[in-house]
C-alpha atoms as a PDB file:
ATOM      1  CA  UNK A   1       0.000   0.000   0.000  1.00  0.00           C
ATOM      2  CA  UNK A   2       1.264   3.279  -0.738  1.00  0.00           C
ATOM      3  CA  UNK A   3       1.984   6.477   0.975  1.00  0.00           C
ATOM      4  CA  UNK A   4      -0.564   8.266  -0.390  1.00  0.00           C
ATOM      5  CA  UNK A   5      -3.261   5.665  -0.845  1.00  0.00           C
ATOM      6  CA  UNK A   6      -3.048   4.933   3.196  1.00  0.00           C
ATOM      7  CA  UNK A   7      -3.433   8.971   3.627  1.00  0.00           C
ATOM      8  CA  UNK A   8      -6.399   9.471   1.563  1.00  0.00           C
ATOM      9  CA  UNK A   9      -7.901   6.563   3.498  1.00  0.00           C
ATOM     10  CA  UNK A  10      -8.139   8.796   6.284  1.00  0.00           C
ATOM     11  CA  UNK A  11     -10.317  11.168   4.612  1.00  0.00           C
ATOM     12  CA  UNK A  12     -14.332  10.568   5.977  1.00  0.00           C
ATOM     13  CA  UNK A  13     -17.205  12.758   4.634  1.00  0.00           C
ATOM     14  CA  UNK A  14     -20.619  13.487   5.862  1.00  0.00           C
ATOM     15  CA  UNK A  15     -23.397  14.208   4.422  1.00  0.00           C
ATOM     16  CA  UNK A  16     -24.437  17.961   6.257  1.00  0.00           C
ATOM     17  CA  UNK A  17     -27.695  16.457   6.131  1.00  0.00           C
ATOM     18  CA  UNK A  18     -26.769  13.890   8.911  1.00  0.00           C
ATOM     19  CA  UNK A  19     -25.112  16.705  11.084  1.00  0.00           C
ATOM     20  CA  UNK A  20     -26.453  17.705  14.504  1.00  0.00           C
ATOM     21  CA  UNK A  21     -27.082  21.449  14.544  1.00  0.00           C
ATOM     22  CA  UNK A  22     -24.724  22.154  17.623  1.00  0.00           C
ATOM     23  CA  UNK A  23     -21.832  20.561  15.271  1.00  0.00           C
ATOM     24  CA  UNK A  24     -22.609  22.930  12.889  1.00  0.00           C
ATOM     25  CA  UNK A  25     -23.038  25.742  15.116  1.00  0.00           C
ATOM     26  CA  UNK A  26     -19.918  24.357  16.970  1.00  0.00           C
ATOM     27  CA  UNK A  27     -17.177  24.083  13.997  1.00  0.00           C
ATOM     28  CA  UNK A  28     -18.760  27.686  12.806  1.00  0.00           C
ATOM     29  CA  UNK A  29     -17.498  28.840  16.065  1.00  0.00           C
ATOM     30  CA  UNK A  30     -14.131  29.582  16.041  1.00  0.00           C
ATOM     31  CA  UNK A  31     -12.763  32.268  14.329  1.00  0.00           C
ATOM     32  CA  UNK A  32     -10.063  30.217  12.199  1.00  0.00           C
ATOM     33  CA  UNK A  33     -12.331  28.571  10.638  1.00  0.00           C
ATOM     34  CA  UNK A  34     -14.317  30.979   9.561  1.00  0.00           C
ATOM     35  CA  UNK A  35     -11.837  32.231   7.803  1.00  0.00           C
ATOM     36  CA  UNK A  36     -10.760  29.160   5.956  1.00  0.00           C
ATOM     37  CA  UNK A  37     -14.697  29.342   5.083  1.00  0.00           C
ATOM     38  CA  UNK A  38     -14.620  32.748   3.300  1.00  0.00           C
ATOM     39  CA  UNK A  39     -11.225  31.943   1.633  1.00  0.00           C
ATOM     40  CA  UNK A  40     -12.858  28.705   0.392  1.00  0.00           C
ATOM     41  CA  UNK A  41     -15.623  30.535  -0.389  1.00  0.00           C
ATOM     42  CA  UNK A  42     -13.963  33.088  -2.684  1.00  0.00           C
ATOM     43  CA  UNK A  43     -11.929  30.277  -4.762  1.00  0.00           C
ATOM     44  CA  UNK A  44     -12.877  28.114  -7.459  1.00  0.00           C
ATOM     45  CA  UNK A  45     -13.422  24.314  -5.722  1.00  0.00           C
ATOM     46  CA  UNK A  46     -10.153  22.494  -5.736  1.00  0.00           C
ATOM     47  CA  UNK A  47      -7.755  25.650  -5.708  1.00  0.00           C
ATOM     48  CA  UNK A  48      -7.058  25.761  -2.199  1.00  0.00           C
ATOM     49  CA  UNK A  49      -4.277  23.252  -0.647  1.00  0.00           C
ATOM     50  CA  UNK A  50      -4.746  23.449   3.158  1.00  0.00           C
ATOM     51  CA  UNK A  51      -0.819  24.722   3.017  1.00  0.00           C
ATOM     52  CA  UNK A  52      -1.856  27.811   1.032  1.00  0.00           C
ATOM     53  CA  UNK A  53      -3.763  29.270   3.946  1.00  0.00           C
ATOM     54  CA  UNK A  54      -2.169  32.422   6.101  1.00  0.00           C
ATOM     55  CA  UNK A  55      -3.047  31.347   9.213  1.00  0.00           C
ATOM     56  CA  UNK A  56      -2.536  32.258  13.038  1.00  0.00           C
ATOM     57  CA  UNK A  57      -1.894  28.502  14.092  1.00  0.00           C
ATOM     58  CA  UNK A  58       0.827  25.786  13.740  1.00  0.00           C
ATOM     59  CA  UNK A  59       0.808  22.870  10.974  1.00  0.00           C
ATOM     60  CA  UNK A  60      -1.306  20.780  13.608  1.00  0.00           C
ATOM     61  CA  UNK A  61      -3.891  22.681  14.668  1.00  0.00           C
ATOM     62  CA  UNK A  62      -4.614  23.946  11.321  1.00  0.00           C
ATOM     63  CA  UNK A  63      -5.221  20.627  10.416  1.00  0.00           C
ATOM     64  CA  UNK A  64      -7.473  19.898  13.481  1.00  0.00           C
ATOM     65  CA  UNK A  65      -9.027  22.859  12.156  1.00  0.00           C
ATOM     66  CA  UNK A  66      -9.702  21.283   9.084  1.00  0.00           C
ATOM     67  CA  UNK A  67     -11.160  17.567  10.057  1.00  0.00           C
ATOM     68  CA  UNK A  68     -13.744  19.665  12.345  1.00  0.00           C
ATOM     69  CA  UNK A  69     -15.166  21.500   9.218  1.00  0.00           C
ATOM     70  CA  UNK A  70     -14.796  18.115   7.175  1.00  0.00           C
ATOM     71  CA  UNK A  71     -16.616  16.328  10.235  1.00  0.00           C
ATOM     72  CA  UNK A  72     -19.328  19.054   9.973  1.00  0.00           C
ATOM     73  CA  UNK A  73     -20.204  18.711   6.463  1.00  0.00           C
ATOM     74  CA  UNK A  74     -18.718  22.113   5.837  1.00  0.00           C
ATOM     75  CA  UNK A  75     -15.973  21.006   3.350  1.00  0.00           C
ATOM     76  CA  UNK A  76     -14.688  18.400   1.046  1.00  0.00           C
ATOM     77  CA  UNK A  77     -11.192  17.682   1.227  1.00  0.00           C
ATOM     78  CA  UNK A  78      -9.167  14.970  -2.240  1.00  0.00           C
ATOM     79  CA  UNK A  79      -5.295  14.622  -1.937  1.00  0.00           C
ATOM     80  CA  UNK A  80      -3.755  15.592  -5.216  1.00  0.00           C
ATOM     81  CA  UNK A  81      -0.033  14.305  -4.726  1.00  0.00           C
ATOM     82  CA  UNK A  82       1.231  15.571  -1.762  1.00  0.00           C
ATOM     83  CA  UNK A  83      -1.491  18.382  -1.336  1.00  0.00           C
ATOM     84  CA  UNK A  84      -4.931  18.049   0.049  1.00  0.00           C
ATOM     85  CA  UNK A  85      -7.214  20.310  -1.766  1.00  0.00           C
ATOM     86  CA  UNK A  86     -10.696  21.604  -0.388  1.00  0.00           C
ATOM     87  CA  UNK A  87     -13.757  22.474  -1.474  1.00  0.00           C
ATOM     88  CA  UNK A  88     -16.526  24.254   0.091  1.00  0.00           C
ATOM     89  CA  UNK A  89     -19.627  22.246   0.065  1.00  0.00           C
ATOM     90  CA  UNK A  90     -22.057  25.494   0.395  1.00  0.00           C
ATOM     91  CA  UNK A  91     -24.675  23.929  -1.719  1.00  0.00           C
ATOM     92  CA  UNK A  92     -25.010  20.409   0.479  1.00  0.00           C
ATOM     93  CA  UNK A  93     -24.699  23.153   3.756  1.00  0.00           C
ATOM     94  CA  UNK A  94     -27.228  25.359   2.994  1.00  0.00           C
ATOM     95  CA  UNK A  95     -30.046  22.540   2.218  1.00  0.00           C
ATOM     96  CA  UNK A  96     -29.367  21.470   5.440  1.00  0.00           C
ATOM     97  CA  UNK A  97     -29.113  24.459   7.037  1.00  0.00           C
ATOM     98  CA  UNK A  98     -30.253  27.317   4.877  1.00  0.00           C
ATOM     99  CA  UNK A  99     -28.921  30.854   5.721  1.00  0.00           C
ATOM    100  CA  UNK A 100     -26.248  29.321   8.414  1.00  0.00           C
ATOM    101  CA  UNK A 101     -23.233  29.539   6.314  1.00  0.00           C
ATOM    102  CA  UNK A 102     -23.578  32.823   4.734  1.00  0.00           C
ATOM    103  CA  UNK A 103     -24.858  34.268   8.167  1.00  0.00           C
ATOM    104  CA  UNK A 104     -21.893  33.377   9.701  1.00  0.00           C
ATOM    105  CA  UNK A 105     -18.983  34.076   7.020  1.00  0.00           C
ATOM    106  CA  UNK A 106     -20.345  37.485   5.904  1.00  0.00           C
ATOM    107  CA  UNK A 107     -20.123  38.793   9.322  1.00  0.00           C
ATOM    108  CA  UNK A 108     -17.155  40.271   9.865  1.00  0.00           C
ATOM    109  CA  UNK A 109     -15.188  38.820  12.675  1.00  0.00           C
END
């Protein structure tokens, strides 16, 4: 098995749909997130490697960061060599939760 096959293995998606509300409300909490959500949700899907993001916190809390908005349905996260990429999954979000998302990232922090 290979490197990267055993990484993207690790990867686990759910459907925003299945999420309680106080996960939502929870990962939409903190303020680093947000702002992964509104650069995310000023870039074409796929752009963004989680490495290309200027922010406040070391490697490993970024990527805590990261598997808490991928645990709350909020992104969507494919390994492209050694980068992950993300996508915002506003569309799945907002039929689960309309208005949430853009509530929350168009408010200025």
């Amino acid at each position: 098995m290979s490197v990267e096959s055993a990484r993207a293995r690790t990867l686990s998606h759910v459907d925003p749909a299945e999420v309680p509300l106080q996960a939502a409300l929870d990962a939409l909490a903190d303020p680093v997130r947000r702002s992964i959500l509104r650069d995310l949700s000023v870039h074409d899907d796929w752009t963004r490697a989680c490495g290309t993001f200027d922010l406040p916190v070391k490697k490993a809390t970024a990527s805590h960061h990261f598997a808490v908005l991928r645990a709350a349905g909020l992104i969507e996260q494919r390994d492209e060599g050694a980068r992950r990429l993300n996508r915002l999954r506003r569309e799945e979000f907002d039929t689960a939760f309309p208005g949430l998302l853009t509530a929350t990232i168009d408010r200025a922090d």
